[in-house]
Structure formats: structure tokens, C-alpha cells
PDB file of N, CA and C in Angstrom:
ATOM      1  N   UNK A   1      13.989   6.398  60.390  1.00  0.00           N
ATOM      2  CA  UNK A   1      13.034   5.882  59.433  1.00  0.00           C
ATOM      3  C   UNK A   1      13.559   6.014  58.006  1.00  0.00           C
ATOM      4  N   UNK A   2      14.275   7.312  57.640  1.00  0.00           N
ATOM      5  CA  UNK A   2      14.964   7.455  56.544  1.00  0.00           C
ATOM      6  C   UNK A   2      15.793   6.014  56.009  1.00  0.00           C
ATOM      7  N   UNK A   3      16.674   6.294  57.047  1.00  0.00           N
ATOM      8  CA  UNK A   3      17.469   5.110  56.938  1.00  0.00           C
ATOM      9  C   UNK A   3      17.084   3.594  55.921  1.00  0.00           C
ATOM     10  N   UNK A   4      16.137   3.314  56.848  1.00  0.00           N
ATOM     11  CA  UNK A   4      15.222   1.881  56.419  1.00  0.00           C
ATOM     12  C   UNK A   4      14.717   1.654  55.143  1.00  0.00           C
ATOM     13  N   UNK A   5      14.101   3.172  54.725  1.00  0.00           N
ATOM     14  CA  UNK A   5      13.685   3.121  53.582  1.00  0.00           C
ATOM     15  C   UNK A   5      15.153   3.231  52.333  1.00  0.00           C
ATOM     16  N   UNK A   6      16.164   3.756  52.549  1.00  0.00           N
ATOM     17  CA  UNK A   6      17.321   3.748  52.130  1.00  0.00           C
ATOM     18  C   UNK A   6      17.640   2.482  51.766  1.00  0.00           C
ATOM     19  N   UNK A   7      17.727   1.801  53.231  1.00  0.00           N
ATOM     20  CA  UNK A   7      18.105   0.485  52.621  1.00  0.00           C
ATOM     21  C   UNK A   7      17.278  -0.664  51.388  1.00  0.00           C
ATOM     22  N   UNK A   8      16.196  -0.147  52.048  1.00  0.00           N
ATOM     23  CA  UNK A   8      15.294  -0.896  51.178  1.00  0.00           C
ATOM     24  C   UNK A   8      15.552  -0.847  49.663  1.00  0.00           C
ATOM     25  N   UNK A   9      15.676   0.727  49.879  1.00  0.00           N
ATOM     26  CA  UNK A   9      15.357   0.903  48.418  1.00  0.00           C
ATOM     27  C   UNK A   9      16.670   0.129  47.329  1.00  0.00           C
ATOM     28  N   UNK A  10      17.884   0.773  48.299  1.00  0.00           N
ATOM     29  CA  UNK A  10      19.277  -0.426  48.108  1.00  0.00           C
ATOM     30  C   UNK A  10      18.960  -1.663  48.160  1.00  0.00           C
ATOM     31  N   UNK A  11      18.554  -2.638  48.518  1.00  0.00           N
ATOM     32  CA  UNK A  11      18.292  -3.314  48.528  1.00  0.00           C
ATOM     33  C   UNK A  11      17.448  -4.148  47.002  1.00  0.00           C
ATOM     34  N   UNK A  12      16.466  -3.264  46.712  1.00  0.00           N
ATOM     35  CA  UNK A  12      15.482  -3.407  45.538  1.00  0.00           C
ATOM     36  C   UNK A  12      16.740  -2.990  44.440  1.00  0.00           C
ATOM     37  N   UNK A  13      17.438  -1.964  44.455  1.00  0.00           N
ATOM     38  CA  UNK A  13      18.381  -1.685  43.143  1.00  0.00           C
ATOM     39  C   UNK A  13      19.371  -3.300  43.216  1.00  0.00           C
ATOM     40  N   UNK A  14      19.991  -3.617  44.500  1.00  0.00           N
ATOM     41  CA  UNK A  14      21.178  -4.690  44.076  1.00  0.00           C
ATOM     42  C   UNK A  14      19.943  -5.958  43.287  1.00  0.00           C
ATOM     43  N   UNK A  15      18.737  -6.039  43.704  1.00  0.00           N
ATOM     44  CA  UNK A  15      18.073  -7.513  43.415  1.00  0.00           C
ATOM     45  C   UNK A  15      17.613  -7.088  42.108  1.00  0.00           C
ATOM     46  N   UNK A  16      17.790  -5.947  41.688  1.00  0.00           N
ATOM     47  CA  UNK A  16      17.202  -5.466  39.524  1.00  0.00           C
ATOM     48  C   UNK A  16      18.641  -6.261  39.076  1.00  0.00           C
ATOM     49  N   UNK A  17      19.713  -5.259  39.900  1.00  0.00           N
ATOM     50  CA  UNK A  17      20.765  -5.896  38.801  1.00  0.00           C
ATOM     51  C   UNK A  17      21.320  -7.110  38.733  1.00  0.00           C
ATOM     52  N   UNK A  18      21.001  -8.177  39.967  1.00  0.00           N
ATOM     53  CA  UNK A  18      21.417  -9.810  40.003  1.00  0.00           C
ATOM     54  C   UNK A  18      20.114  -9.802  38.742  1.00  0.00           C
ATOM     55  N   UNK A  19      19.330  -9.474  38.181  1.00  0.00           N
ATOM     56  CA  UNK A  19      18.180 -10.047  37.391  1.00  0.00           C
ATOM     57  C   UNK A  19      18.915  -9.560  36.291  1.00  0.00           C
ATOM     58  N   UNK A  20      19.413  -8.166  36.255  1.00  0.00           N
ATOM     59  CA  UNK A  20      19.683  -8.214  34.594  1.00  0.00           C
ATOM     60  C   UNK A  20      20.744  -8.865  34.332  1.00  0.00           C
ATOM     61  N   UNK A  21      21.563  -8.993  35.436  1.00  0.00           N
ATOM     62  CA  UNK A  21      22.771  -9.897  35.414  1.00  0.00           C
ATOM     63  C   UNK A  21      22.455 -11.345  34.475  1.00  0.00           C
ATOM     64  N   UNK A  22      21.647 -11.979  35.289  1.00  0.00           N
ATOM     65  CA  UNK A  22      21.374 -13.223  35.031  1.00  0.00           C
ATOM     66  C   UNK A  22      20.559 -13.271  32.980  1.00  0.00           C
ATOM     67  N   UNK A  23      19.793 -12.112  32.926  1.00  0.00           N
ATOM     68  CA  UNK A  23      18.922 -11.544  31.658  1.00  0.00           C
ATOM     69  C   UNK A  23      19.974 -11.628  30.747  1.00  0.00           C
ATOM     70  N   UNK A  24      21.139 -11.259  30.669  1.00  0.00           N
ATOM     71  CA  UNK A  24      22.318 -11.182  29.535  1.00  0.00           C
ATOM     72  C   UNK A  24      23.323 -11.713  29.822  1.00  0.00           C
ATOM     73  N   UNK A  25      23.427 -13.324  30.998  1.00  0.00           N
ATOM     74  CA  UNK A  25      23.962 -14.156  30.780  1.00  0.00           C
ATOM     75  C   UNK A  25      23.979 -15.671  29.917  1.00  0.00           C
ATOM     76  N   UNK A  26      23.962 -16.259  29.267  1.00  0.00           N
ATOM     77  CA  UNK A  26      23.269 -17.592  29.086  1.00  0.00           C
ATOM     78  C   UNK A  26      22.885 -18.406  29.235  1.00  0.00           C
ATOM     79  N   UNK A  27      21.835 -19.100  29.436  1.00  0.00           N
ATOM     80  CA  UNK A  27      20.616 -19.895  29.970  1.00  0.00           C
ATOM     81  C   UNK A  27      21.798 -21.067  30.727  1.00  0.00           C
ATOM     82  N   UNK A  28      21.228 -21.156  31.677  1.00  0.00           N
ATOM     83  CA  UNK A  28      21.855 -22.441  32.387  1.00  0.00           C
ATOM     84  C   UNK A  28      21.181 -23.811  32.492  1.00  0.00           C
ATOM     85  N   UNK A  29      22.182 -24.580  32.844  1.00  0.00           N
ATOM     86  CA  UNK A  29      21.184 -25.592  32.236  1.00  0.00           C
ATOM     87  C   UNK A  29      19.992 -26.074  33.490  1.00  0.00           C
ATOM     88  N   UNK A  30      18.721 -26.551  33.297  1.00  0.00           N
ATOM     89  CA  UNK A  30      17.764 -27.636  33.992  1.00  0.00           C
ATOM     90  C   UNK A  30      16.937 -26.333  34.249  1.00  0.00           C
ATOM     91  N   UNK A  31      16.441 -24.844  33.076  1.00  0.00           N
ATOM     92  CA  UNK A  31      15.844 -24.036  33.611  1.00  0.00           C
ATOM     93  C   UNK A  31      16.156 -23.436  34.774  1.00  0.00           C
ATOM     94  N   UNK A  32      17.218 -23.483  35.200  1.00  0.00           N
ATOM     95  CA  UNK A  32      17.767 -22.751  36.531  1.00  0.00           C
ATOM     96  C   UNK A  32      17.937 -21.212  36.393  1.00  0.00           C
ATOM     97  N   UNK A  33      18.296 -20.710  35.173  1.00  0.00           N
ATOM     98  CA  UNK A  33      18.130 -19.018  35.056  1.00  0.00           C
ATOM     99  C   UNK A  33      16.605 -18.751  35.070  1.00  0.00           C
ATOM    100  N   UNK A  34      15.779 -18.910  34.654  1.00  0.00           N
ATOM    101  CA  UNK A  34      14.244 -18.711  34.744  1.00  0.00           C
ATOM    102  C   UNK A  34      13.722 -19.000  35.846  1.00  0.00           C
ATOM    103  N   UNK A  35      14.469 -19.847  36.891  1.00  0.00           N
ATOM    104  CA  UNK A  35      13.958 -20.173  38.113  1.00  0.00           C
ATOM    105  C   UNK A  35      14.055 -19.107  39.208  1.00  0.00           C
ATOM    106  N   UNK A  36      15.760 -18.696  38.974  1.00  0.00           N
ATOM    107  CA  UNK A  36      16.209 -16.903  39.729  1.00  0.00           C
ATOM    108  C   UNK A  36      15.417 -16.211  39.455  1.00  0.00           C
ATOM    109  N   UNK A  37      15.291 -16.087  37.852  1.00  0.00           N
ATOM    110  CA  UNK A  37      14.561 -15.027  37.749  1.00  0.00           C
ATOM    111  C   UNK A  37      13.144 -14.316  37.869  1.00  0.00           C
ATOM    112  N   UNK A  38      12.813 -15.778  38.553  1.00  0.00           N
ATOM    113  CA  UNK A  38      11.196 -15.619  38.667  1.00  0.00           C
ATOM    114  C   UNK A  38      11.494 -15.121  40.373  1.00  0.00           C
ATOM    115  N   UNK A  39      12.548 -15.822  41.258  1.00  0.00           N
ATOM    116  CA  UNK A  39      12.458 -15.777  42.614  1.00  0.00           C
ATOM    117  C   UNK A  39      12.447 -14.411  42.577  1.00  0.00           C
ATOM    118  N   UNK A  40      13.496 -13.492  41.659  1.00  0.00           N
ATOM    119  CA  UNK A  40      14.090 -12.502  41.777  1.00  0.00           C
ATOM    120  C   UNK A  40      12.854 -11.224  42.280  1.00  0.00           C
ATOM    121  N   UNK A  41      11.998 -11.539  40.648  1.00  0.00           N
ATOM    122  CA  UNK A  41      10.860 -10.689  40.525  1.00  0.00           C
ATOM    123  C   UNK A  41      10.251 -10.690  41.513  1.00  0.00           C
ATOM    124  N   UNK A  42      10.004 -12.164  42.382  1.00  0.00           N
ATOM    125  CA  UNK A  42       9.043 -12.158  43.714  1.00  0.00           C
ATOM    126  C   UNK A  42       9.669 -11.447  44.837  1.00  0.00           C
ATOM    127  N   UNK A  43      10.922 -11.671  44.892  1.00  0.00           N
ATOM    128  CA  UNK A  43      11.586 -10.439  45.572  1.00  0.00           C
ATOM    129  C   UNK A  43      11.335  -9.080  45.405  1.00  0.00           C
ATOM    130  N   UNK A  44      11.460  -8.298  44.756  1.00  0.00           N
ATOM    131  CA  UNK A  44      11.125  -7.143  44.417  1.00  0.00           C
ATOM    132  C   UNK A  44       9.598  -6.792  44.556  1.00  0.00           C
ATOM    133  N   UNK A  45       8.891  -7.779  43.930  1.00  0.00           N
ATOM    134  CA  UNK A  45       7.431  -7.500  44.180  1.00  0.00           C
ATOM    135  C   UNK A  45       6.860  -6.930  46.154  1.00  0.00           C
ATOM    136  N   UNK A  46       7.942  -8.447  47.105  1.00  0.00           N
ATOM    137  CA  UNK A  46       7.555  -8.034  48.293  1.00  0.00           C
ATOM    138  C   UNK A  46       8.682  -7.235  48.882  1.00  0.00           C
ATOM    139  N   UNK A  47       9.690  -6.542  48.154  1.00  0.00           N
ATOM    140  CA  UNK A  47      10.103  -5.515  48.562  1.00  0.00           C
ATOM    141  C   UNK A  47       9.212  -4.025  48.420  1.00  0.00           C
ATOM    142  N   UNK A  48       8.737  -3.696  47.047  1.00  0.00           N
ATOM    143  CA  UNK A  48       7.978  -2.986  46.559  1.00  0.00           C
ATOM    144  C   UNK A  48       6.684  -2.775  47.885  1.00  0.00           C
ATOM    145  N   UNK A  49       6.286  -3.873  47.825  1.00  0.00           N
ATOM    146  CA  UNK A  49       5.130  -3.872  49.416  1.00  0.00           C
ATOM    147  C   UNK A  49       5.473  -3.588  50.517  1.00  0.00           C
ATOM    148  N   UNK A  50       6.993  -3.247  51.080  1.00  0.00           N
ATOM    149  CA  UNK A  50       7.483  -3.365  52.419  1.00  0.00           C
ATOM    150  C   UNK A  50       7.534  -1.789  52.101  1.00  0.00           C
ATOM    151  N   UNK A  51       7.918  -0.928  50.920  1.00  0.00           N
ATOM    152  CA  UNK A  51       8.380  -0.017  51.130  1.00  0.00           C
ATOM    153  C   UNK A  51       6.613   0.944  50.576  1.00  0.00           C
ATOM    154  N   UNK A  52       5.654   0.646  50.457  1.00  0.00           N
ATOM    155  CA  UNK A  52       4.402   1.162  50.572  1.00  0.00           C
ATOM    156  C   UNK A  52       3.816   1.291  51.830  1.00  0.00           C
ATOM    157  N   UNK A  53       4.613  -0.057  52.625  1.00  0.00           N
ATOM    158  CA  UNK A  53       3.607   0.033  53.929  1.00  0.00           C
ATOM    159  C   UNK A  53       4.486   0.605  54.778  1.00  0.00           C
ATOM    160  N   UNK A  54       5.823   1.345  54.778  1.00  0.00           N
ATOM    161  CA  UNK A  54       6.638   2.296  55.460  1.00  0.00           C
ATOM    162  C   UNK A  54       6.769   3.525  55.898  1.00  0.00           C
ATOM    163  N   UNK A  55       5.383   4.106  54.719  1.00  0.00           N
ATOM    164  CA  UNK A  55       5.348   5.157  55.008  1.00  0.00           C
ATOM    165  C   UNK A  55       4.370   5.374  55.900  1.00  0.00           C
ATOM    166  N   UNK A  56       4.784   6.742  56.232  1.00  0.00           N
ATOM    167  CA  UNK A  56       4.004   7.067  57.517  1.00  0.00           C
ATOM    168  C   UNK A  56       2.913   8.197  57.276  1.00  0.00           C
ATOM    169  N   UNK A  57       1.926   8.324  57.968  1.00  0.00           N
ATOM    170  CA  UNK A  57       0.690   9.476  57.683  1.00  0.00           C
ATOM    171  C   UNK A  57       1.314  10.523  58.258  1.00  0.00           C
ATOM    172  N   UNK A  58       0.253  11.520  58.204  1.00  0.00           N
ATOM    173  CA  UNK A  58       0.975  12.495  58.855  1.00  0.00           C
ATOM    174  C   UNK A  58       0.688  12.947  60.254  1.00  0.00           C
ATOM    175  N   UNK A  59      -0.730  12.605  60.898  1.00  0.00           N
ATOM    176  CA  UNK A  59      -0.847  12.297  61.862  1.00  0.00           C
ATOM    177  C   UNK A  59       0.042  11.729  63.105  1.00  0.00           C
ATOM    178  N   UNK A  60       0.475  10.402  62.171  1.00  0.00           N
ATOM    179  CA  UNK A  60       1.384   9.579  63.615  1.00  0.00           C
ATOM    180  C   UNK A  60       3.102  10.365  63.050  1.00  0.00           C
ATOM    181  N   UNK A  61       3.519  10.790  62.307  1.00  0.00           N
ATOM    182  CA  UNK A  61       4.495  11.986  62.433  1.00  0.00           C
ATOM    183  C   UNK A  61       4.350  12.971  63.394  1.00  0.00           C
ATOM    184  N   UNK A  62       3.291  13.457  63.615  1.00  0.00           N
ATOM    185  CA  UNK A  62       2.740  14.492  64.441  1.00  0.00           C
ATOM    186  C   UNK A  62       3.177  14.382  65.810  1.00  0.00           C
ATOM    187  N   UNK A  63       1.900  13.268  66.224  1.00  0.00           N
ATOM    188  CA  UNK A  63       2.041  12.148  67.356  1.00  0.00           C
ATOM    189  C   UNK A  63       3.264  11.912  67.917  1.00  0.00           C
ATOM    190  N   UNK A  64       3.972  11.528  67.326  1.00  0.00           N
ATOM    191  CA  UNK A  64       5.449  11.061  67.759  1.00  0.00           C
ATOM    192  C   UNK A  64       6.555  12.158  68.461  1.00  0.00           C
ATOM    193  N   UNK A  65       6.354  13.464  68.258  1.00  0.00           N
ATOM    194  CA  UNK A  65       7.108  14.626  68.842  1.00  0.00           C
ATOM    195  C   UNK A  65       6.058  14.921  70.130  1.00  0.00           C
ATOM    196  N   UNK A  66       5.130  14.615  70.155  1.00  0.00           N
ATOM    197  CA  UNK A  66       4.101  15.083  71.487  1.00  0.00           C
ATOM    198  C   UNK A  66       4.601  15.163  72.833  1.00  0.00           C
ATOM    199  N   UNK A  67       5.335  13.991  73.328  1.00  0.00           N
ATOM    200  CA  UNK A  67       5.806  14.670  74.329  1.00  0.00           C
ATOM    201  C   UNK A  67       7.040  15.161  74.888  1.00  0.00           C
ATOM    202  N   UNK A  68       7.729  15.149  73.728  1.00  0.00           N
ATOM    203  CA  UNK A  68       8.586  16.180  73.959  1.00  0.00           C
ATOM    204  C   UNK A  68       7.883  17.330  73.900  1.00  0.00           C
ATOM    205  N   UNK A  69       7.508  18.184  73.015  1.00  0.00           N
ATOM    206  CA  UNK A  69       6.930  19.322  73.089  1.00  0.00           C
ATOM    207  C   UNK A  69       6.433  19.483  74.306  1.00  0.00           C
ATOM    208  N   UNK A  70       5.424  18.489  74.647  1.00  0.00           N
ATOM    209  CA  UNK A  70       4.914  18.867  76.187  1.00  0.00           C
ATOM    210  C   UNK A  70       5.999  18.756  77.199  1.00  0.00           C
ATOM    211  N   UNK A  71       7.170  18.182  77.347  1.00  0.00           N
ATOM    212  CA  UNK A  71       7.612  18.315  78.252  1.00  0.00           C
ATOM    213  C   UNK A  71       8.975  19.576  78.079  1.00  0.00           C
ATOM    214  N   UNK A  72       8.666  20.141  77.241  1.00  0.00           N
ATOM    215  CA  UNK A  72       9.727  21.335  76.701  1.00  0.00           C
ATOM    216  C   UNK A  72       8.638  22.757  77.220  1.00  0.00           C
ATOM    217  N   UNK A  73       7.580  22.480  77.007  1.00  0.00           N
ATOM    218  CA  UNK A  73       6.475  23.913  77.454  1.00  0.00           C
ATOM    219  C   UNK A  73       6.242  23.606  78.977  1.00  0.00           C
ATOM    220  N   UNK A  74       5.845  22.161  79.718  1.00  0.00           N
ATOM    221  CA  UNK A  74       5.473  22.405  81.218  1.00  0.00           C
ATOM    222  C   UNK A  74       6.657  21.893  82.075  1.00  0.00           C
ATOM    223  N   UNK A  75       7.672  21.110  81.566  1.00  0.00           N
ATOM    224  CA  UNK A  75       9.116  20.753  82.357  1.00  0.00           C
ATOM    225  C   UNK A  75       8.777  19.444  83.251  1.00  0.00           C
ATOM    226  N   UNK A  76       9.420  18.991  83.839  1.00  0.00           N
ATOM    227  CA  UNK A  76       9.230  17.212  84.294  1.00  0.00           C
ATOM    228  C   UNK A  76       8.323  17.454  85.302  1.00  0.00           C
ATOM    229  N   UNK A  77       8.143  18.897  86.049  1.00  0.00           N
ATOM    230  CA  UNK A  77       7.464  18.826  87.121  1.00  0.00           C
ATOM    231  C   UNK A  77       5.588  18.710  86.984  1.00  0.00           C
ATOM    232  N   UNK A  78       5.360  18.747  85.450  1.00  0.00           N
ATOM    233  CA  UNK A  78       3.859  18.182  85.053  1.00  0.00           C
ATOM    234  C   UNK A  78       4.164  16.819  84.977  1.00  0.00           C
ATOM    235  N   UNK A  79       5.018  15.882  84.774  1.00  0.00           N
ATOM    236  CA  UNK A  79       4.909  14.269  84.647  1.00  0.00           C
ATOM    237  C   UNK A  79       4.858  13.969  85.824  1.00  0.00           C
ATOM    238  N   UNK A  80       5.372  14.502  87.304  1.00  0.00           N
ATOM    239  CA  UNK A  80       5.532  13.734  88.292  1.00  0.00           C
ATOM    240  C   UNK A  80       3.890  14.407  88.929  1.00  0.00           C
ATOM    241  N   UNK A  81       3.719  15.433  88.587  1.00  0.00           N
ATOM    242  CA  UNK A  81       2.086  15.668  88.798  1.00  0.00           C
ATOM    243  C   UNK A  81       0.960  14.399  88.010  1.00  0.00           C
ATOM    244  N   UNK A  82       1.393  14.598  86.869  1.00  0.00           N
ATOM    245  CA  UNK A  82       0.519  13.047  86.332  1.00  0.00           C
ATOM    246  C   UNK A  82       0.894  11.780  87.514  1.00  0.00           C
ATOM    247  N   UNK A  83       1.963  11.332  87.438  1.00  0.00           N
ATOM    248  CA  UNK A  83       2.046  10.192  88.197  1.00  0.00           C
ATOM    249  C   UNK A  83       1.747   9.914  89.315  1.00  0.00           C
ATOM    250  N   UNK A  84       1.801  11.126  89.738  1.00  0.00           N
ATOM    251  CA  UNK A  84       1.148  11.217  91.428  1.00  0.00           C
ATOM    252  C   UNK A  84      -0.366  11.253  91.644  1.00  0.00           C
ATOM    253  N   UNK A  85      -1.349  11.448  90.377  1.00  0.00           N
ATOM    254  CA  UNK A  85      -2.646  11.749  90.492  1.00  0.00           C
ATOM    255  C   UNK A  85      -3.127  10.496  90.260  1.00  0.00           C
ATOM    256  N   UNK A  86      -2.133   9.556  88.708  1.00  0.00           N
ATOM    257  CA  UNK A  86      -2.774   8.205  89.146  1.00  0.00           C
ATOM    258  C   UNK A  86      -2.947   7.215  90.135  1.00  0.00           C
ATOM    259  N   UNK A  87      -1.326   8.124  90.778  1.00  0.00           N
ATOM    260  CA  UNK A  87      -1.215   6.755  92.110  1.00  0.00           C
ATOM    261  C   UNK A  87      -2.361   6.571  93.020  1.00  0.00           C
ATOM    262  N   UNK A  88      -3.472   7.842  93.029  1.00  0.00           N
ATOM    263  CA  UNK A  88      -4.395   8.289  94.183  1.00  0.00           C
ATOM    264  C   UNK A  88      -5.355   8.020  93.015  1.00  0.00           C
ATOM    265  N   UNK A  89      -5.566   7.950  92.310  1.00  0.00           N
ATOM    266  CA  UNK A  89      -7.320   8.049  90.776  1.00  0.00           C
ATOM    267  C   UNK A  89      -7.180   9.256  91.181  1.00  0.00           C
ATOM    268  N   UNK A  90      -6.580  10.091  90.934  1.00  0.00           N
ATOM    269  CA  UNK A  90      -6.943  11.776  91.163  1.00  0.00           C
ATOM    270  C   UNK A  90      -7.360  12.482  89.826  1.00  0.00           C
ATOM    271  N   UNK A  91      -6.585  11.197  88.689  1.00  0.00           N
ATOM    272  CA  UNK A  91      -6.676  11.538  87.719  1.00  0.00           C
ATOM    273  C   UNK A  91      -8.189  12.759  87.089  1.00  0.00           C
ATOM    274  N   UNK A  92      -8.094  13.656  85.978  1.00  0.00           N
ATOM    275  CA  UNK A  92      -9.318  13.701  85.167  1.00  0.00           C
ATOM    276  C   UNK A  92      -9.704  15.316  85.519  1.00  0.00           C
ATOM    277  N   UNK A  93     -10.659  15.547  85.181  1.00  0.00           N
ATOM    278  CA  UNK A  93     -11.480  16.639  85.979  1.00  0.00           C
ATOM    279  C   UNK A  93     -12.121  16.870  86.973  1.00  0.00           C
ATOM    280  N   UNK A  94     -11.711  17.808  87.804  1.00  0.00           N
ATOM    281  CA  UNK A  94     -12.571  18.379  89.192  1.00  0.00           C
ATOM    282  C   UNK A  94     -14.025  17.723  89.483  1.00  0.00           C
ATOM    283  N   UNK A  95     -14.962  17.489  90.426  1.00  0.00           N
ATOM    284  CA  UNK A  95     -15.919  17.286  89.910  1.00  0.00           C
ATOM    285  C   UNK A  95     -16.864  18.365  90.603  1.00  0.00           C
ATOM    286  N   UNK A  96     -17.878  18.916  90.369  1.00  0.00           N
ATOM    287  CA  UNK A  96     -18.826  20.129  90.178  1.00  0.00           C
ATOM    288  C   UNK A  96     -19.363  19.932  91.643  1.00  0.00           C
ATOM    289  N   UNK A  97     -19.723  20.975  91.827  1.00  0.00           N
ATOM    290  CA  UNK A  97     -19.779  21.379  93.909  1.00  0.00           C
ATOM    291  C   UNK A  97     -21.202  22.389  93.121  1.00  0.00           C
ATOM    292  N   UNK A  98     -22.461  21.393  93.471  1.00  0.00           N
ATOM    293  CA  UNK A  98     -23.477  22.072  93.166  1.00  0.00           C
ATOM    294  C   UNK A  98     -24.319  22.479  94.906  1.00  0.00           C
ATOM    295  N   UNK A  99     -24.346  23.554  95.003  1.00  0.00           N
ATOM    296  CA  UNK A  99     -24.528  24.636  96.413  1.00  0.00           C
ATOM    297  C   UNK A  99     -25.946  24.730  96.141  1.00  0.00           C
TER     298      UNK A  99
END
């Protein structure tokens, strides 16, 4: 996940400097520098949005190690117990033996 946001963020630095590039070159002709430079900004704008909606809560951080942990505390021999209870609906809780 690091990664991604890395790039991104690389990404947002190379598209500032094609803008200042273009900012302290001289106008080209038929409005074509003002035309980059508007694309440019819209670039960045929906880069800026890609890298807000990247981050993660802390919840689904959480979430995401779950079963390893569980399968580091009960070992594979609780998964093949799960799988074997759905194969039958064994699944769930006991149900109550009222005498």
C-alpha cells in the first residue's frame, strides 16, 4: 500500500514540475501553454483525490491481519474444522437440550 501511495505522490511531484516547466517557458502559440496548463492542474486536482481516498481506517488495517493471527493461535486444524461443519450446516452454536 506504501508503495502506491509513493508513486502517486511521484507522480503528483513530476506533473508540478511539467507545469512550472511550461510557467517559465514562453507562451506558445494558438494558447497551447494555457491549455497544458489547465490539463496539468486537472491532473493534480484528480491525483490529489486518488491519494485522499487511499487511505485506509484503522479498522480495515486491523481486519486485514485477522486471519493470520487466527491461524497462528488455533493452526490449520480449526479451518478444516470450519469447512467440515459447513459441508454438514453444522455450522453456529449448539442448540439448548431443555430436560
Amino acid at each position: 500500500m506504501a508503495t502506491d501511495r509513493n508513486s502517486l505522490e511521484a507522480l503528483r511531484n513530476l506533473i508540478l514540475e511539467a507545469d512550472l516547466i511550461l510557467e517559465t517557458t514562453p507562451p506558445l502559440p494558438q494558447n497551447r501553454t494555457a491549455a497544458c496548463r489547465e490539463n496539468l492542474r486537472a491532473a493534480v486536482a484528480i491525483e490529489d483525490d486518488l491519494l485522499k481516498h487511499r487511505r485506509m481506517n484503522a479498522a480495515a488495517v486491523l481486519g486485514s491481519k485477522g486471519g493470520s493471527t487466527t491461524a497462528g493461535k488455533l493452526g490449520s486444524e480449526h479451518y478444516k474444522r470450519m469447512a467440515a461443519a459447513r459441508k454438514t450446516h453444522a455450522g453456529g452454536r449448539a442448540r439448548k437440550h431443555t430436560e
